[in-house]
C-alpha atoms as a PDB file:
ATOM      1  CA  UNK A   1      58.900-101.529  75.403  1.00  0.00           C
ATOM      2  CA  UNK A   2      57.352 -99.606  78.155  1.00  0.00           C
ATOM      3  CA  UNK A   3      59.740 -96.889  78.683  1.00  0.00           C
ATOM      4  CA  UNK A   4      58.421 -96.016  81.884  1.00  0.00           C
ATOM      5  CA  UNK A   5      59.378 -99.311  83.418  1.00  0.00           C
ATOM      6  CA  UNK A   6      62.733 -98.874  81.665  1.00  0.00           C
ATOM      7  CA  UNK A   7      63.301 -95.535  83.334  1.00  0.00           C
ATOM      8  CA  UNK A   8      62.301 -96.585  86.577  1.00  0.00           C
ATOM      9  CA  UNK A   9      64.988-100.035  86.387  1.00  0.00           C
ATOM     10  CA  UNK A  10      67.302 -97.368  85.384  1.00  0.00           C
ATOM     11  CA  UNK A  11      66.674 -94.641  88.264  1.00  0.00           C
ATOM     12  CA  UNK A  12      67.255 -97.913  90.624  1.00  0.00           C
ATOM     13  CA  UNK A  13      70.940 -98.101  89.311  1.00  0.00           C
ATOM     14  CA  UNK A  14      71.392 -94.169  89.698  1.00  0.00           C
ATOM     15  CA  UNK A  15      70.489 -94.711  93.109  1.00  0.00           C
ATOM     16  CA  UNK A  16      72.717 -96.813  94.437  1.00  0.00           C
ATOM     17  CA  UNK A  17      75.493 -93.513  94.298  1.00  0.00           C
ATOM     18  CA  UNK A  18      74.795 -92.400  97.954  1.00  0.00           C
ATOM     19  CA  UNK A  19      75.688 -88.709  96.579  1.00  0.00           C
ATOM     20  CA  UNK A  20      71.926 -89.226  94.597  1.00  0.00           C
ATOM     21  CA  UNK A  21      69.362 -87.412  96.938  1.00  0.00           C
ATOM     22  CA  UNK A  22      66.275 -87.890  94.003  1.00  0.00           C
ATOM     23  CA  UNK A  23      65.853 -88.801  90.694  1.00  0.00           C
ATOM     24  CA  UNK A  24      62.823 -87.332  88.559  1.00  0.00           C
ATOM     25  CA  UNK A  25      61.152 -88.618  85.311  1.00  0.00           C
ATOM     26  CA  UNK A  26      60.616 -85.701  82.970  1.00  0.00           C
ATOM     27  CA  UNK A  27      60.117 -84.903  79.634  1.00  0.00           C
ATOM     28  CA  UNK A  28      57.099 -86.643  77.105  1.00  0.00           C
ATOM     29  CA  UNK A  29      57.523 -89.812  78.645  1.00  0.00           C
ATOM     30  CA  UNK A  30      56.347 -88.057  82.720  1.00  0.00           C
ATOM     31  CA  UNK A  31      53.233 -86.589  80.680  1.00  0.00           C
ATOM     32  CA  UNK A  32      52.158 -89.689  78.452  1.00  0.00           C
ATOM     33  CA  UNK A  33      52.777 -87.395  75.274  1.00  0.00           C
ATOM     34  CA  UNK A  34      55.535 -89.949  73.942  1.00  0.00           C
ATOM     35  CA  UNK A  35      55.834 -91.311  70.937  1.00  0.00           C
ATOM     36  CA  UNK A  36      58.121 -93.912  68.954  1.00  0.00           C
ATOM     37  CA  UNK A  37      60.514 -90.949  68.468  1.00  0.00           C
ATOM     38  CA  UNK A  38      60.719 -90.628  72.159  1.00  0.00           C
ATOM     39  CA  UNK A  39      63.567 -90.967  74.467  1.00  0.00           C
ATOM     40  CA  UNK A  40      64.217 -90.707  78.071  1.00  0.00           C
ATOM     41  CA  UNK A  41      64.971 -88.021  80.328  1.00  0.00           C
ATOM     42  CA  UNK A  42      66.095 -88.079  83.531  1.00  0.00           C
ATOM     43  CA  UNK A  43      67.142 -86.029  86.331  1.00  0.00           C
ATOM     44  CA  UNK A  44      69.540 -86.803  88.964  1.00  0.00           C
ATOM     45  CA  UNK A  45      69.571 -84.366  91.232  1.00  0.00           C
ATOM     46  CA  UNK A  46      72.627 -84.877  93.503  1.00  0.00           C
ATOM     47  CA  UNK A  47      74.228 -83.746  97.063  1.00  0.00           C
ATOM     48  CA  UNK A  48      77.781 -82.941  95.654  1.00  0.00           C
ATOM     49  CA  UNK A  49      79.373 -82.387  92.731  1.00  0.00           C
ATOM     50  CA  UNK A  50      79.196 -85.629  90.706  1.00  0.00           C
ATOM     51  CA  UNK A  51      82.941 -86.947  89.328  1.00  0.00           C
ATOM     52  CA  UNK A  52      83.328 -88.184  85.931  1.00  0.00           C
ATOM     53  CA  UNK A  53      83.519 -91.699  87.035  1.00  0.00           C
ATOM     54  CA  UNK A  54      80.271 -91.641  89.172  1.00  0.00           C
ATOM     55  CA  UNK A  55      78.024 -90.349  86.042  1.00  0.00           C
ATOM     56  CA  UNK A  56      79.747 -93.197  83.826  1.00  0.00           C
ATOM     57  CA  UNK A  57      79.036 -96.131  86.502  1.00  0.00           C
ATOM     58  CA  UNK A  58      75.358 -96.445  85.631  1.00  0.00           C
ATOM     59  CA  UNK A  59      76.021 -96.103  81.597  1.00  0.00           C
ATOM     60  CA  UNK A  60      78.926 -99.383  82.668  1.00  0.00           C
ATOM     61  CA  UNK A  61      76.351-101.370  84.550  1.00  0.00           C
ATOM     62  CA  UNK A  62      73.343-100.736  81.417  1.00  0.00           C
ATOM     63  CA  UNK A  63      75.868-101.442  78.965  1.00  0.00           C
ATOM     64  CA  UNK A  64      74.965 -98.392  77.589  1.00  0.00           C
ATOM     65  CA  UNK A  65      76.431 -96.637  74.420  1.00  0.00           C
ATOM     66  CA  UNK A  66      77.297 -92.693  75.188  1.00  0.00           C
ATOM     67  CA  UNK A  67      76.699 -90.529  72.569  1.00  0.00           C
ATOM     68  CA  UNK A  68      77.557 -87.431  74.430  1.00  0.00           C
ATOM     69  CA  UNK A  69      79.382 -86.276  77.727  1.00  0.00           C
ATOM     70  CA  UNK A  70      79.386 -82.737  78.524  1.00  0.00           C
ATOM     71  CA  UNK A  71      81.403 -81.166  81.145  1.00  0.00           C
ATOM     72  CA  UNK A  72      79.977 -78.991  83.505  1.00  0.00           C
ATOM     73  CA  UNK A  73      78.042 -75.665  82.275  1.00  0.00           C
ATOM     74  CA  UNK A  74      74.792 -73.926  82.962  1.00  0.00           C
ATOM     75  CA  UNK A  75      75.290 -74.665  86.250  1.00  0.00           C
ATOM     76  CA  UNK A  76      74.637 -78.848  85.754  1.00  0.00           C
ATOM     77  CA  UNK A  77      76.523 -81.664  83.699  1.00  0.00           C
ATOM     78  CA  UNK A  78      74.196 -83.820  81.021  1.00  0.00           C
ATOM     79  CA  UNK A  79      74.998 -86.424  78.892  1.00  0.00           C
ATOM     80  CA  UNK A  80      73.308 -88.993  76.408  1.00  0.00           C
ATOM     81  CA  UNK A  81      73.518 -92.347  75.723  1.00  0.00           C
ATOM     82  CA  UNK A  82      71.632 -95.582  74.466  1.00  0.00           C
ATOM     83  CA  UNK A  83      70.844 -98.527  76.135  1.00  0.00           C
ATOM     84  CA  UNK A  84      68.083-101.369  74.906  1.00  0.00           C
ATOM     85  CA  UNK A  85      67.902 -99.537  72.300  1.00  0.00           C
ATOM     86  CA  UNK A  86      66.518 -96.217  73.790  1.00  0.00           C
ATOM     87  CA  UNK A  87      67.989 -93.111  74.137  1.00  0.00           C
ATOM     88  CA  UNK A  88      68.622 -91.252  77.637  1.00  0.00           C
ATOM     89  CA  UNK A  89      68.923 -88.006  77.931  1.00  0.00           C
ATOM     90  CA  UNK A  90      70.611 -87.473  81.409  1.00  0.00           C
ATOM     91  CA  UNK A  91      70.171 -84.051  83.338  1.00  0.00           C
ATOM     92  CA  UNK A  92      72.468 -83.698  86.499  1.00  0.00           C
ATOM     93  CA  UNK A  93      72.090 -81.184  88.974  1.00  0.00           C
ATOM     94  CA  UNK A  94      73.274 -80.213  92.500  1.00  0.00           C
ATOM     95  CA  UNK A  95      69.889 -79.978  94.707  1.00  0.00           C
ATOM     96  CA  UNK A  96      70.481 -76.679  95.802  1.00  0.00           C
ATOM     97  CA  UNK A  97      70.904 -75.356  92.232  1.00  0.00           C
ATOM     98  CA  UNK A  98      67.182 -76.687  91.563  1.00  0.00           C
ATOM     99  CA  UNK A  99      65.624 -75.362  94.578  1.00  0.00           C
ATOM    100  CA  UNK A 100      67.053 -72.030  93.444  1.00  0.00           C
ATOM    101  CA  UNK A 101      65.920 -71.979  90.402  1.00  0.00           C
ATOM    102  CA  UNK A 102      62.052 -71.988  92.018  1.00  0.00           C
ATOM    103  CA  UNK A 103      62.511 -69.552  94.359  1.00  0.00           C
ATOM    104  CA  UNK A 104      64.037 -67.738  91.163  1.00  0.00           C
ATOM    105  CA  UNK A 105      60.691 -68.247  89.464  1.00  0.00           C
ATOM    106  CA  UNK A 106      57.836 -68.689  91.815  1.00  0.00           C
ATOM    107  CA  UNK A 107      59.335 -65.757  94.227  1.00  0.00           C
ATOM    108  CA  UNK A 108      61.006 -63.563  91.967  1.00  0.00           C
ATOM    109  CA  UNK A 109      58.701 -64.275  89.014  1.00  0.00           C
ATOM    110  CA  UNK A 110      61.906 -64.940  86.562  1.00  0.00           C
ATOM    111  CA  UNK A 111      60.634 -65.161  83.185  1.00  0.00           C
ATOM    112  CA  UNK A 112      63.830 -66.913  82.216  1.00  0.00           C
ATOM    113  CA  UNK A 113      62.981 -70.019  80.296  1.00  0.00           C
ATOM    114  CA  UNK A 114      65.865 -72.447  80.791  1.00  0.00           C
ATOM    115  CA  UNK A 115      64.817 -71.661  84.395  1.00  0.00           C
ATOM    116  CA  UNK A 116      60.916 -72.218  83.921  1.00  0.00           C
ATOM    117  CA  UNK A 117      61.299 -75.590  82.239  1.00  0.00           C
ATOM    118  CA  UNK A 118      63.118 -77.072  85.379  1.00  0.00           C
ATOM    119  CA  UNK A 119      60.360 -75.807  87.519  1.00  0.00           C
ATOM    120  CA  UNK A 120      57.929 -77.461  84.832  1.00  0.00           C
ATOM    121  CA  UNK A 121      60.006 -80.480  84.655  1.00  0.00           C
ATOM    122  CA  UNK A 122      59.278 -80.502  88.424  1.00  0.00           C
ATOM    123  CA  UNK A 123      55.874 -79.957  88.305  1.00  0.00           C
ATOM    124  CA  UNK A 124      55.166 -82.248  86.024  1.00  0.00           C
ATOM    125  CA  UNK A 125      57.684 -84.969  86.300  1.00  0.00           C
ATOM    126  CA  UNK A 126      57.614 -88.513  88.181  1.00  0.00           C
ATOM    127  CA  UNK A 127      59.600 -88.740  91.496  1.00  0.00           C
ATOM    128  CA  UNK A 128      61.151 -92.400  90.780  1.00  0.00           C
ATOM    129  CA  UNK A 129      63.216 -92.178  93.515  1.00  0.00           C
ATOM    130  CA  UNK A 130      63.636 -89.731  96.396  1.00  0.00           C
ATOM    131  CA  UNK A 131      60.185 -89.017  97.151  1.00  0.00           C
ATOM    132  CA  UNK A 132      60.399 -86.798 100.112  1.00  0.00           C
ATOM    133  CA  UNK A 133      62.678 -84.564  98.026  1.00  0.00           C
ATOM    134  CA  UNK A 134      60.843 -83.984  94.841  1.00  0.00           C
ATOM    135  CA  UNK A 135      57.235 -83.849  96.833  1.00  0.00           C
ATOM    136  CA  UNK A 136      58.702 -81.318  98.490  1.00  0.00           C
ATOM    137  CA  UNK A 137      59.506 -79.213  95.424  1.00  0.00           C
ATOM    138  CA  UNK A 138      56.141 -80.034  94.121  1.00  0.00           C
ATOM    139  CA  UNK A 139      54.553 -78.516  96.656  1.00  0.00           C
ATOM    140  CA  UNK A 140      56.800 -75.100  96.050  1.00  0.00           C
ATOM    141  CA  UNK A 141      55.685 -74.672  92.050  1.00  0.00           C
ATOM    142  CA  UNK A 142      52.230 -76.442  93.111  1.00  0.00           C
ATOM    143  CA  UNK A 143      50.540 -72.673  92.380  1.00  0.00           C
ATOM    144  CA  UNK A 144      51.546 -70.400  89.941  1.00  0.00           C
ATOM    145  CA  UNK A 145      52.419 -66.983  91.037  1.00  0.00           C
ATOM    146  CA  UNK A 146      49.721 -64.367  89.125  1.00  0.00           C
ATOM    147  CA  UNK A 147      52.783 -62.132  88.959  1.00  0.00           C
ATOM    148  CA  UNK A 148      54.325 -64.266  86.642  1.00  0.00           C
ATOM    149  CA  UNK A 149      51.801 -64.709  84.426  1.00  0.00           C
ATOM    150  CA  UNK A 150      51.448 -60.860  84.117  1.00  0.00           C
ATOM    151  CA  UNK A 151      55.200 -60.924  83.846  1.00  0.00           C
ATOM    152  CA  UNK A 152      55.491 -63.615  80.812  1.00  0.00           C
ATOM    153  CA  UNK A 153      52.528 -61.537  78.845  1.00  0.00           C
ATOM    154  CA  UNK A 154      54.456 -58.500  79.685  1.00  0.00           C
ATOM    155  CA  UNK A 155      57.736 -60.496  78.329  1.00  0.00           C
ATOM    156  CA  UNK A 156      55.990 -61.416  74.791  1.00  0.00           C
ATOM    157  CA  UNK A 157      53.361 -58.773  73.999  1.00  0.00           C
ATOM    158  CA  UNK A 158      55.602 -56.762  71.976  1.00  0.00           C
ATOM    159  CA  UNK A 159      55.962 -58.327  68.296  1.00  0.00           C
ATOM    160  CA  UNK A 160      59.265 -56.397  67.120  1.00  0.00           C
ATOM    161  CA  UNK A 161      59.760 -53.880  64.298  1.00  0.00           C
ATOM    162  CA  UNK A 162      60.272 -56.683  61.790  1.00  0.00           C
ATOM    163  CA  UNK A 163      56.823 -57.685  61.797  1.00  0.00           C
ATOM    164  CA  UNK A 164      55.917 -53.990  60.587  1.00  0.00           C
ATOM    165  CA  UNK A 165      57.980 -55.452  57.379  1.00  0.00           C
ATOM    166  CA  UNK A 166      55.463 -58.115  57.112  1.00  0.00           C
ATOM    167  CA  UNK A 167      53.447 -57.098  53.651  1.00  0.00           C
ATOM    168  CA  UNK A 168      56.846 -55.806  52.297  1.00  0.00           C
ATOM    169  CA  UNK A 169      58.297 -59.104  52.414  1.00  0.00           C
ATOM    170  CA  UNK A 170      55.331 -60.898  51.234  1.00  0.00           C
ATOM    171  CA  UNK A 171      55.288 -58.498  48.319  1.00  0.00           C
ATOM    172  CA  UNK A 172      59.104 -59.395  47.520  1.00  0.00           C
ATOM    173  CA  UNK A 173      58.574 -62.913  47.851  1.00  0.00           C
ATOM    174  CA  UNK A 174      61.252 -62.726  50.395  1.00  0.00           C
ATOM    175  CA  UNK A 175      60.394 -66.030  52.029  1.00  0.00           C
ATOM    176  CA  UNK A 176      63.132 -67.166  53.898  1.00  0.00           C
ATOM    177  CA  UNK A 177      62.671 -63.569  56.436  1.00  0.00           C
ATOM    178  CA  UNK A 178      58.698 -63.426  56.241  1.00  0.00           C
ATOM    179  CA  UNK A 179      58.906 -67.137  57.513  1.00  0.00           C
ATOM    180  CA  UNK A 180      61.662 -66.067  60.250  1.00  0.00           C
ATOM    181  CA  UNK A 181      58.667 -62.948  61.091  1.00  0.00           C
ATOM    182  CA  UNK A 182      55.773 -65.422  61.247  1.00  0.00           C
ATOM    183  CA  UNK A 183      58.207 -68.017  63.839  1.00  0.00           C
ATOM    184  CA  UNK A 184      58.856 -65.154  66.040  1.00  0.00           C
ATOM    185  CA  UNK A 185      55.442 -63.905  66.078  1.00  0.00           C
ATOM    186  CA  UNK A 186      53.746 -67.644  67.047  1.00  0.00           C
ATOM    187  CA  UNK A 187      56.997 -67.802  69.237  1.00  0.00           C
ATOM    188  CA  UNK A 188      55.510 -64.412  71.042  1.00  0.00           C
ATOM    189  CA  UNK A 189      52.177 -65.851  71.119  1.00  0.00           C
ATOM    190  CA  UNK A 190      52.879 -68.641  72.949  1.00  0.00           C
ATOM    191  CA  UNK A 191      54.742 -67.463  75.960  1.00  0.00           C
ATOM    192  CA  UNK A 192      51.936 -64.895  76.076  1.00  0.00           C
ATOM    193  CA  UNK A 193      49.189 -68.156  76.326  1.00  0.00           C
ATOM    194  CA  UNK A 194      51.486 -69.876  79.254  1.00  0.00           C
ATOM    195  CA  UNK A 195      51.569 -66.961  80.844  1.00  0.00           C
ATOM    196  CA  UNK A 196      47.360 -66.405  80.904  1.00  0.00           C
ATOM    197  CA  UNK A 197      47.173 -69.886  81.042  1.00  0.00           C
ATOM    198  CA  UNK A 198      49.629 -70.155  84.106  1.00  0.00           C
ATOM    199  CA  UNK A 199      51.672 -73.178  82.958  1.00  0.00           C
ATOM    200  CA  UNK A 200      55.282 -73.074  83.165  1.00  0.00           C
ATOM    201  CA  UNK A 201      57.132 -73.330  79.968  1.00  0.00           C
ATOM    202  CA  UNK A 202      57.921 -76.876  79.619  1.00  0.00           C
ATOM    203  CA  UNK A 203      60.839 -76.349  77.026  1.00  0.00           C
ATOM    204  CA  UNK A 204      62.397 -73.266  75.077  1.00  0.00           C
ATOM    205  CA  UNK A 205      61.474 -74.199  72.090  1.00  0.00           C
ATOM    206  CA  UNK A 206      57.627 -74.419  72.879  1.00  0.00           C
ATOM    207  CA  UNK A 207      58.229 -78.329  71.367  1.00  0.00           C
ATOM    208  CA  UNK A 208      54.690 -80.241  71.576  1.00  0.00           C
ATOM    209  CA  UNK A 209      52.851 -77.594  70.590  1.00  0.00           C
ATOM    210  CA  UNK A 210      49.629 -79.201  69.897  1.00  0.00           C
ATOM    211  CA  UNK A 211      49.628 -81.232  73.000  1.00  0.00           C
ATOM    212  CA  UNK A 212      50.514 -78.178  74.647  1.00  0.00           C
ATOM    213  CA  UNK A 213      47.255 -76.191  73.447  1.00  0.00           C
ATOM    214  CA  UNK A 214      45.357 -78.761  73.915  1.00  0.00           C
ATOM    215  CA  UNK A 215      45.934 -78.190  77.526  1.00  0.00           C
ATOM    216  CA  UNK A 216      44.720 -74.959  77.687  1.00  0.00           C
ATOM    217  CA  UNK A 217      41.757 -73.398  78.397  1.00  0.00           C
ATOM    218  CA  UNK A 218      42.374 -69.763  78.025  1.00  0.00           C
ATOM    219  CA  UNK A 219      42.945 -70.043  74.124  1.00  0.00           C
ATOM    220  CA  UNK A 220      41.501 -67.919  71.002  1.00  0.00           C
ATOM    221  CA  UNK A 221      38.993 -70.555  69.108  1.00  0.00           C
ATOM    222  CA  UNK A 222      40.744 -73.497  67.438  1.00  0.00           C
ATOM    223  CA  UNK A 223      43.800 -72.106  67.879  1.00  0.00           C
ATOM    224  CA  UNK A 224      45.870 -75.511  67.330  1.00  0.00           C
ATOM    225  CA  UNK A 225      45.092 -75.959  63.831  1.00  0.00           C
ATOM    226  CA  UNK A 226      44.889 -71.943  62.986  1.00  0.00           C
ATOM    227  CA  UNK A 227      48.930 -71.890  64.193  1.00  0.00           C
ATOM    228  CA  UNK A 228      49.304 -75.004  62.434  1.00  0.00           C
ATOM    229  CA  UNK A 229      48.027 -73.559  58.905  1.00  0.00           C
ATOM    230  CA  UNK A 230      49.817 -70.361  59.450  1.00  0.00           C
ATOM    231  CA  UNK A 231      52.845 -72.774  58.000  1.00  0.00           C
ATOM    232  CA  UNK A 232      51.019 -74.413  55.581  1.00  0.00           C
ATOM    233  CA  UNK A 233      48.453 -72.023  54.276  1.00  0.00           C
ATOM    234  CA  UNK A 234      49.356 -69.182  51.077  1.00  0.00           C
ATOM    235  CA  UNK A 235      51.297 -66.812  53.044  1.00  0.00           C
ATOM    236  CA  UNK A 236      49.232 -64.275  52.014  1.00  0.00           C
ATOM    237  CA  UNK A 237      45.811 -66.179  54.091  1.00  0.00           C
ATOM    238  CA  UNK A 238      48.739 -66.773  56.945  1.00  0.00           C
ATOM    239  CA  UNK A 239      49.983 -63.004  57.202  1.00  0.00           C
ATOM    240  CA  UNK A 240      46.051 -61.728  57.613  1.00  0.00           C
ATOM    241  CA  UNK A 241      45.292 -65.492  59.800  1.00  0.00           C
ATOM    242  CA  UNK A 242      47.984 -64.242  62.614  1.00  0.00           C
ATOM    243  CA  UNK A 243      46.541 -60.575  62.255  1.00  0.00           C
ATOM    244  CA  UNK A 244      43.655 -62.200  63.577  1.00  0.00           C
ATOM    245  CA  UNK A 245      44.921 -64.470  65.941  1.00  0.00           C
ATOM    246  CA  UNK A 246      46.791 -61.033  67.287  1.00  0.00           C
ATOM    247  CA  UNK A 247      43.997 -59.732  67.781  1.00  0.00           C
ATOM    248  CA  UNK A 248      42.020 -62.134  69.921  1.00  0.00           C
ATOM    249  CA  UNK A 249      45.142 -62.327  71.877  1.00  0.00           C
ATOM    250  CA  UNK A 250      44.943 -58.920  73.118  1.00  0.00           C
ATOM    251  CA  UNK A 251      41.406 -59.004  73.404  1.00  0.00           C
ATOM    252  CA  UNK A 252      42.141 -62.141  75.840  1.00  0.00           C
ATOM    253  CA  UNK A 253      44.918 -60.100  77.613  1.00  0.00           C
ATOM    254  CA  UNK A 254      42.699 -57.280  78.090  1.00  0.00           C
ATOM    255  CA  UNK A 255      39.746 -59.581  79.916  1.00  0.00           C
ATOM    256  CA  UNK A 256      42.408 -61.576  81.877  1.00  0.00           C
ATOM    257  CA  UNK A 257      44.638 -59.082  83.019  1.00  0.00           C
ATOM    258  CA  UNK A 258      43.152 -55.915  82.799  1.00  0.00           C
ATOM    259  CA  UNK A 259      45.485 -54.278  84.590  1.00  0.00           C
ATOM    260  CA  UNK A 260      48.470 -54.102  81.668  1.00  0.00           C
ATOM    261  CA  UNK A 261      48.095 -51.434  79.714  1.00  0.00           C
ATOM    262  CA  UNK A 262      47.831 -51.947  76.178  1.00  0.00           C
ATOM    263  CA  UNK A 263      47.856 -48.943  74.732  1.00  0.00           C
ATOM    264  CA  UNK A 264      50.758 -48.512  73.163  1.00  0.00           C
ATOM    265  CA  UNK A 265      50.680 -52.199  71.523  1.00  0.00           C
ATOM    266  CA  UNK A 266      47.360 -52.618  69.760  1.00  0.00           C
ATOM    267  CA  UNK A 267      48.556 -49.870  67.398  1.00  0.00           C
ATOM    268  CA  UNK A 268      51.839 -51.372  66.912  1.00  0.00           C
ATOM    269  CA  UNK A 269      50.764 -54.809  66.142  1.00  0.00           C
ATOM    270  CA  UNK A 270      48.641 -53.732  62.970  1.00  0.00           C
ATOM    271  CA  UNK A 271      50.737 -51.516  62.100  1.00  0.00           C
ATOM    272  CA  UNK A 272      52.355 -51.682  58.400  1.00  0.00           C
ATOM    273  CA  UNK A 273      55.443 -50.064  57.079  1.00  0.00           C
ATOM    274  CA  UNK A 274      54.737 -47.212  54.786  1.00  0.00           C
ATOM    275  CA  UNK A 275      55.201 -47.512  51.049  1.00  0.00           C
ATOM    276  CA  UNK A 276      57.558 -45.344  49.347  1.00  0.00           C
ATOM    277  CA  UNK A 277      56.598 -43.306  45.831  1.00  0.00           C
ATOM    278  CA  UNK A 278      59.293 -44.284  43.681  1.00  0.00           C
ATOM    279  CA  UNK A 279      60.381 -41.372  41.079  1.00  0.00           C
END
């Protein structure tokens, strides 16, 4: 099934809801990353607050199975459903609510994630319907702002005290925290490479990593596999692999922004907790 027919049919339904200023293919599916574990987002971006009733009609007319409804929060209402067989993920939001959140991040350089992967969603996405709407937005996050990227660098360059611990758990075999260190180190690492990279965050999670660093140009050498065998390498090899990888980040930092000040990192980030002497 081509799911980007599917979504389009589908759009076509949303459409017919006069409230429905655009509707905007997002998600693996807008950037040809999908595979058979795929589904389909979509998001309806709306002139007034959608009832109940009006974000049902289109599941009705699919004969579509919901799976989830969710009331309104985080200033939009979602829900999920199947129909054909494929899951929809559904994103509904008020117009003005997504306009604001790029000003929030292309004018105030937000680093705020949720908030980045609607702006990515509309930077990369596929207007399906409402095209004079969503090219509009387009052309708003068409160039990212260099204070942002200084800004998400500035957000992630600091590793935390717990990966100070690092050789102390690896000496206790205390897996289950070293592991929870080593996630929020490549976690770190990768808002600092959308930042020098200038690509907005595309979900909070960094999900599709590989594709993702495939992407970019601004990288340290292989970097795909090397964060890829940091989980599957003796932890020992991974602990001194993202020492490494640490490094070449800052030396990347350092030639692309030269203006932050790293000072008071580099010193941090190989640092190791002292051993006691145990009488």
């Amino acid at each position: 099934m081509d799911l980007k027919i599917l979504a389009s049919e589908i759009a076509n339904i949303y459409e017919q809801n006069p409230k429905v200023e655009a509707v905007l293919l997002g998600g693996s599916v807008s950037r040809n990353w999908h595979d058979e574990h795929s589904d389909i987002e979509l998001f309806v971006f709306w002139k007034g607050d959608p009832t109940d009733e009006e974000r049902k009609d289109p599941i009705v007319k699919l004969n579509g199975k919901i799976i989830d409804f969710h009331p309104y929060e985080e200033e939009g209402w979602s829900e999920a459903y199947i129909t054909q067989g494929v899951k929809l993920e559904i994103s509904n939001f008020l117009t003005d609510i997504i306009n604001k959140y790029i000003n929030d991040v292309t004018i105030s350089f937000d680093t705020d994630l949720d908030k980045q992967c609607i702006v990515a969603t509309v930077y990369n996405g596929a207007a399906l319907n409402g095209d004079l709407v969503i090219n509009a937005m387009k052309e708003k996050v068409s160039k990212y702002p260099y204070e942002l990227s200084v800004a998400m660098v500035m957000e992630n360059i600091c590793l935390g005290n717990r990966w100070t611990n690092r050789q102390a758990l690896l000496e206790r075999q205390d897996w289950l925290m070293l592991y929870k260190v080593m996630v929020a180190v490549q976690t770190n690492l990768m808002g600092m490479l959308f930042g020098l990279n200038r690509q907005f965050v595309h979900h909070p999670a960094f999900k599709w990593q590989k594709h993702t660093l495939r992407s970019m140009e601004i990288t340290p050498k292989n970097i795909s596999n090397r964060l890829e065998s940091i989980f599957l390498d003796d932890p020992k090899v991974s602990i001194r692999e993202l020492e490494i990888i640490i490094e070449e980040m800052y030396e990347l930092i350092q030639r692309e922004l030269p203006q932050i000040d790293l000072s008071s990192v580099l010193g941090k980030s190989l640092f190791l907790r002292p051993k006691n002497e145990i009488k």
